[in-house]
Protein backbone atom coordinates (compact mmCIF):
# COMPACT_ATOMS: atom_id res chain seq x y z
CA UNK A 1 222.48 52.45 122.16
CA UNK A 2 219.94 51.63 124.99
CA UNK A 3 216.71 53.19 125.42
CA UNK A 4 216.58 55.24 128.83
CA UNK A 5 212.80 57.05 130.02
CA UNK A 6 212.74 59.15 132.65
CA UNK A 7 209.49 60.16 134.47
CA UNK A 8 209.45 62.16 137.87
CA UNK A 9 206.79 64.72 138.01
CA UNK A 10 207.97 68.01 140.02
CA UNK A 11 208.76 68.15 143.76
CA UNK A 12 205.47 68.22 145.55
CA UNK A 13 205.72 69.09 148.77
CA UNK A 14 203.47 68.46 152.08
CA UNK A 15 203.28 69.95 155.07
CA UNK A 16 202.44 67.06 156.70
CA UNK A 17 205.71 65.13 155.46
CA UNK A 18 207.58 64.53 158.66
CA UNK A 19 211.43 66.18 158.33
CA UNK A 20 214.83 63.64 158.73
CA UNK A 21 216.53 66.16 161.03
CA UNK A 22 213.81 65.84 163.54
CA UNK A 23 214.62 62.54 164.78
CA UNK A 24 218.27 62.38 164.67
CA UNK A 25 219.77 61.91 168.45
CA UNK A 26 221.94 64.64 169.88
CA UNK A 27 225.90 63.45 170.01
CA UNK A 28 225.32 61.33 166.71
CA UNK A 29 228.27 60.44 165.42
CA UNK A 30 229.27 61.86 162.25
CA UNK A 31 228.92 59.61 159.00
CA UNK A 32 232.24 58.15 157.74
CA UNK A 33 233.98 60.00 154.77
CA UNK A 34 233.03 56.98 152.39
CA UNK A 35 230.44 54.73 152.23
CA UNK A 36 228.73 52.05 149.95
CA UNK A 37 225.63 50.24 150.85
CA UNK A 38 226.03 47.87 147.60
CA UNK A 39 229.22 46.42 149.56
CA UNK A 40 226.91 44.75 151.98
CA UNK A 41 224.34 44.06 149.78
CA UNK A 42 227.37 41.94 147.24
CA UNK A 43 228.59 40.48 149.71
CA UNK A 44 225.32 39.28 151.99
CA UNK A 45 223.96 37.88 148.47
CA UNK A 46 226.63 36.68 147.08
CA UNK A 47 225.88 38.77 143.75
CA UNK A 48 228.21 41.65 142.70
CA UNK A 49 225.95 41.95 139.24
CA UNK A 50 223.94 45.34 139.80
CA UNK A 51 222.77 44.57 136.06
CA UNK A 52 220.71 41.45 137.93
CA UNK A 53 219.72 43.03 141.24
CA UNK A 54 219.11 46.12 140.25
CA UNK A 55 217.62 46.00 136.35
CA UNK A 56 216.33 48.02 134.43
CA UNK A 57 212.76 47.70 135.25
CA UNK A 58 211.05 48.63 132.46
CA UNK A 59 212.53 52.27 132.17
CA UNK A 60 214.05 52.01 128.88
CA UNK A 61 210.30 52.19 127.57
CA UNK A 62 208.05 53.39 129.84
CA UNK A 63 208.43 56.51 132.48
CA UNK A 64 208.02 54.55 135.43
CA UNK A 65 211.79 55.35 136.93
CA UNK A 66 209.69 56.19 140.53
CA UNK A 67 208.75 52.48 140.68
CA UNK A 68 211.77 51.26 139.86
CA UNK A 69 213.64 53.42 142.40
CA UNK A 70 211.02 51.83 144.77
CA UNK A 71 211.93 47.95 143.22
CA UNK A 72 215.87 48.99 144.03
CA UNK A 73 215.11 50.14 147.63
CA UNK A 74 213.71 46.88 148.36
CA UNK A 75 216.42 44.91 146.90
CA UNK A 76 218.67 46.85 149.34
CA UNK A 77 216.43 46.98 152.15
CA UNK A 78 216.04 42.89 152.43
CA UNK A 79 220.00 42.20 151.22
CA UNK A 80 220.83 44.09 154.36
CA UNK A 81 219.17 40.99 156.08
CA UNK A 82 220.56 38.59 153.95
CA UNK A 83 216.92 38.01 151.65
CA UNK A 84 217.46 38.04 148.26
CA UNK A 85 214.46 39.91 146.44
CA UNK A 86 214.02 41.55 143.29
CA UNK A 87 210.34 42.78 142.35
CA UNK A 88 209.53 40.68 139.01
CA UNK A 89 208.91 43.34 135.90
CA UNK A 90 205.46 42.40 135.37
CA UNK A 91 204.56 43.57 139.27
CA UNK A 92 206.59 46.75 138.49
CA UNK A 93 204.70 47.68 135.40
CA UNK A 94 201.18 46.96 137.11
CA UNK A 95 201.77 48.93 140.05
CA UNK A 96 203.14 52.27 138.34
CA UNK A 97 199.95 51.62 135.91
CA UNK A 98 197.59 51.22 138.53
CA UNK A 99 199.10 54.39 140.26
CA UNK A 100 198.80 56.40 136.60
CA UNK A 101 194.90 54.91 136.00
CA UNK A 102 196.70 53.28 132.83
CA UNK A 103 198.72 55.82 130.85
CA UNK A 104 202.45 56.16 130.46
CA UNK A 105 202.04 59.51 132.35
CA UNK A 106 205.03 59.39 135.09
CA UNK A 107 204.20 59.59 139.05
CA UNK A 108 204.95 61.90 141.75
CA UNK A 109 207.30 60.60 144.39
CA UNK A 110 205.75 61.85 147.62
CA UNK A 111 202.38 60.02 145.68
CA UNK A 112 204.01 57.17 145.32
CA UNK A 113 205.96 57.14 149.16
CA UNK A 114 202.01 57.83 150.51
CA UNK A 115 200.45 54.55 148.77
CA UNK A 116 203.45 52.33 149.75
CA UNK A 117 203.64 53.48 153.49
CA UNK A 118 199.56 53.05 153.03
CA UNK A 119 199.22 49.95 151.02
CA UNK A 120 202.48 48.33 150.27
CA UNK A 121 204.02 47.97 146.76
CA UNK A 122 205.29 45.39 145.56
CA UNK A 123 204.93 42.71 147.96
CA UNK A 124 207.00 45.50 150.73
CA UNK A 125 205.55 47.46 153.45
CA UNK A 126 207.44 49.77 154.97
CA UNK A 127 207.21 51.51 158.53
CA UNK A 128 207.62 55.11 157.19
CA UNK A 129 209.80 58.08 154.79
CA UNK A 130 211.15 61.12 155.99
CA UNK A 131 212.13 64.06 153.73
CA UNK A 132 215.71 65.11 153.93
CA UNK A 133 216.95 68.70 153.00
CA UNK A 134 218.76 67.72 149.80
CA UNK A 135 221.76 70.59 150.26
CA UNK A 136 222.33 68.83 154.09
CA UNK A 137 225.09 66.65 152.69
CA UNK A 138 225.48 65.44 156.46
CA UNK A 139 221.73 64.65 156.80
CA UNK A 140 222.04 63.01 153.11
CA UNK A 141 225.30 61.02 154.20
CA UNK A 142 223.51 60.07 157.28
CA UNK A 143 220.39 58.44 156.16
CA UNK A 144 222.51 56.53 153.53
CA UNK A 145 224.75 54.93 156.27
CA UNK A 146 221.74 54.27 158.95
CA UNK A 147 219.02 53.22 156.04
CA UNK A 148 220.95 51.80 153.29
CA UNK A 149 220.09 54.31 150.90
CA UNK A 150 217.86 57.38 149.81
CA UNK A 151 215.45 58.10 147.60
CA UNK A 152 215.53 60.79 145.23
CA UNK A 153 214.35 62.77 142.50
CA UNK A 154 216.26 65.42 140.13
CA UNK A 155 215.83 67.65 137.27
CA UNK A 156 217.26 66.23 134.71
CA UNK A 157 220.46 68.03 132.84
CA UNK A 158 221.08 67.82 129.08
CA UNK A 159 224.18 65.58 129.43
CA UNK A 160 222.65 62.86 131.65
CA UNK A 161 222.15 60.36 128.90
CA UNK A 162 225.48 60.66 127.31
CA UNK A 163 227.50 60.68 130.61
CA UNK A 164 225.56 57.71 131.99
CA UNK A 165 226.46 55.65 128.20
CA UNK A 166 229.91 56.79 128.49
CA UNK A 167 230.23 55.71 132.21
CA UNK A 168 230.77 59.22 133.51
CA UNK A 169 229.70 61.07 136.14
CA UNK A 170 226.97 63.38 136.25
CA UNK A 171 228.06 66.86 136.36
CA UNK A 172 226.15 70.03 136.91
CA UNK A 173 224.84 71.10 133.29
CA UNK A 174 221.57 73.30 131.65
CA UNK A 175 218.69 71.68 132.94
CA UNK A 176 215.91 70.13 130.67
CA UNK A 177 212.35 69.88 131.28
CA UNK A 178 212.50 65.94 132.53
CA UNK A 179 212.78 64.91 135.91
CA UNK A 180 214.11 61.23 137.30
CA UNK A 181 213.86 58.98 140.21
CA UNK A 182 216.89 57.07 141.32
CA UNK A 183 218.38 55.12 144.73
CA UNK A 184 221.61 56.73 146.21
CA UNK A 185 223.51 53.57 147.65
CA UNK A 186 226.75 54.99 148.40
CA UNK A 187 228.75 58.53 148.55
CA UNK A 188 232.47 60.05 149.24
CA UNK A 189 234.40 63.16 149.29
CA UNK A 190 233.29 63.38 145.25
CA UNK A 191 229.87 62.52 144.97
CA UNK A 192 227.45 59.85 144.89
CA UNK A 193 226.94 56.34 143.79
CA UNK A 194 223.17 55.59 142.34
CA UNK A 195 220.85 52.99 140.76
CA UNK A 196 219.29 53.59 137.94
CA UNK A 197 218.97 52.11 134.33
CA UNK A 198 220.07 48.43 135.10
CA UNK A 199 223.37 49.84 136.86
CA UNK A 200 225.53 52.14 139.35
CA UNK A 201 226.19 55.83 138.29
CA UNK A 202 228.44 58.13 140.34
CA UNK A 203 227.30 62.00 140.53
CA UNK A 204 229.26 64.76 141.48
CA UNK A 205 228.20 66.86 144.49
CA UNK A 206 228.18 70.04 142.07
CA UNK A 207 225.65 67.85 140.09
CA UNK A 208 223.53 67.01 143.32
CA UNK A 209 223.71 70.69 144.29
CA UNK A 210 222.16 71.77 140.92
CA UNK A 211 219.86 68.87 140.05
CA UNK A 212 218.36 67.15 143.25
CA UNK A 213 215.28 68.53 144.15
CA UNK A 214 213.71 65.77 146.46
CA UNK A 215 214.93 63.52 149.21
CA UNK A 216 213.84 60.72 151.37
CA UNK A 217 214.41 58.36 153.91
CA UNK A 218 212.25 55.18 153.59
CA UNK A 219 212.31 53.14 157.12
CA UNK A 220 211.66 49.68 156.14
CA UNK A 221 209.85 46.90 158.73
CA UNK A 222 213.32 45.99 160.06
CA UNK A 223 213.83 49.68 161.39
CA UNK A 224 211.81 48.19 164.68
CA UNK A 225 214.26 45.86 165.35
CA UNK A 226 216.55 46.78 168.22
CA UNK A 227 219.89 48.59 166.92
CA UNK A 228 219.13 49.11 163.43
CA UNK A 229 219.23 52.35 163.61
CA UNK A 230 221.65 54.02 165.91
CA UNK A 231 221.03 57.19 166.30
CA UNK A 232 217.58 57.56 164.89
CA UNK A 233 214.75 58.01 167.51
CA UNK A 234 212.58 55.76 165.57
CA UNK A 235 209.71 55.41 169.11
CA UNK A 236 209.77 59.31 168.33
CA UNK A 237 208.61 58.86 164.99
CA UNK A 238 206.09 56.53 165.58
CA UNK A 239 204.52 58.43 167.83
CA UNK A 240 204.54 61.63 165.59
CA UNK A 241 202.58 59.28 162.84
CA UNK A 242 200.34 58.47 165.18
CA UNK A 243 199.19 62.06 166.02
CA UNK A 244 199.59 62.90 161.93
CA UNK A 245 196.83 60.27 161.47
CA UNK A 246 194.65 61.31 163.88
């Protein structure tokens, strides 16, 4: 049986953290019922192995799942303009140790959003995240289908391991002291679709009601271009980081 780590440190929240719902455009048009990003993603690179696009990333030995969440989003994030990139495991493993100071500690995932809207990570800048209200289903739906995906962090419940092994989904169950990071890709009237541990993993919406306790959407470079994101007032947004960093 494999290895799996987990590794997110509690929700923190900031004030500052500018909110999803403030920049969608009135009249959007609800999200379709179903959805999957990795569709795309297959068929712009030719690759239908999530094994190879999306591996494992060092989480079956270190706690680093909020880097490797970060490695998946970027796979996404340049398939959806036909680039094929997947962040090499020895630039995954320096960043979440430079972002520890060393030790196998796990990371906070608004830390880790901050230094990679600051700095970059892994070779990827991107333009900005916005939090999401995890129990807005519509607002969760909706950054999947104009982003590509969302990233997330849960509390962790006791059957997570064996469901994952046994290719089930996750259902609502007593919650342990771990937390994870993963990259919703996809959803439908059931649940979600998510990358994590070298592979998809559906989860119901029970489980996402009980367990997810942090949501974002992550607005890569591209999200200047002209129509990439209907319905998102992304000169808005830019504006409103301006004023936050002054």
């Amino acid at each position: 049986m494999a290895n799996y780590r987990f590794g997110k440190h509690p929700a923190k929240h900031d004030y500052r953290t500018l909110r999803f719902k403030n920049y969608l455009k009135p009249g959007i048009a609800p999200p379709p019922a179903s959805l999957n990003t990795l569709t795309r993603v297959y068929a712009d690179l030719k690759i239908n192995n999530p094994a190879k696009l999306f591996p494992m990333d060092g989480n079956d030995t270190l706690g680093d799942c909020t880097i490797a969440g970060v490695a998946h989003s970027i796979t996404t994030y340049r398939a959806l303009v036909k680039k094929d990139t997947i962040p090499p495991l020895n630039a995954v493993k320096k960043l979440y140790f430079q972002l520890t100071g060393g030790q196998d500690t796990g990371l906070n995932e608004l830390d880790v959003l901050n230094y990679w809207q600051s700095n970059g990570a892994l070779g990827d800048k991107i333009l900005a995240f916005v939090s999401i209200e995890p129990k807005d289903h519509i607002h969760i739906q909706q950054a999947i289908q104009i982003f590509g995906g969302v990233y997330l962090g849960f509390q962790v419940q006791q059957n997570c391991v064996q469901e994952f092994d046994k290719k089930q989904p996750w259902t609502p169950g007593p919650l342990t002291n771990d937390g994870h990071c993963v990259f919703a890709v996809g959803y439908d009237p059931n649940g979600v679709t998510v990358l994590t541990w070298g592979n998809t993993q559906q989860g119901t919406w029970p489980w996402w009601d009980e367990c997810v306790d942090e949501a974002y959407a992550i607005l890569p470079q591209d999200a200047t271009k002209p129509g990439f994101a209907p319905g998102f007032d992304i000169a808005q947004l830019q504006a409103d980081l301006n004023d936050v960093a002054n």
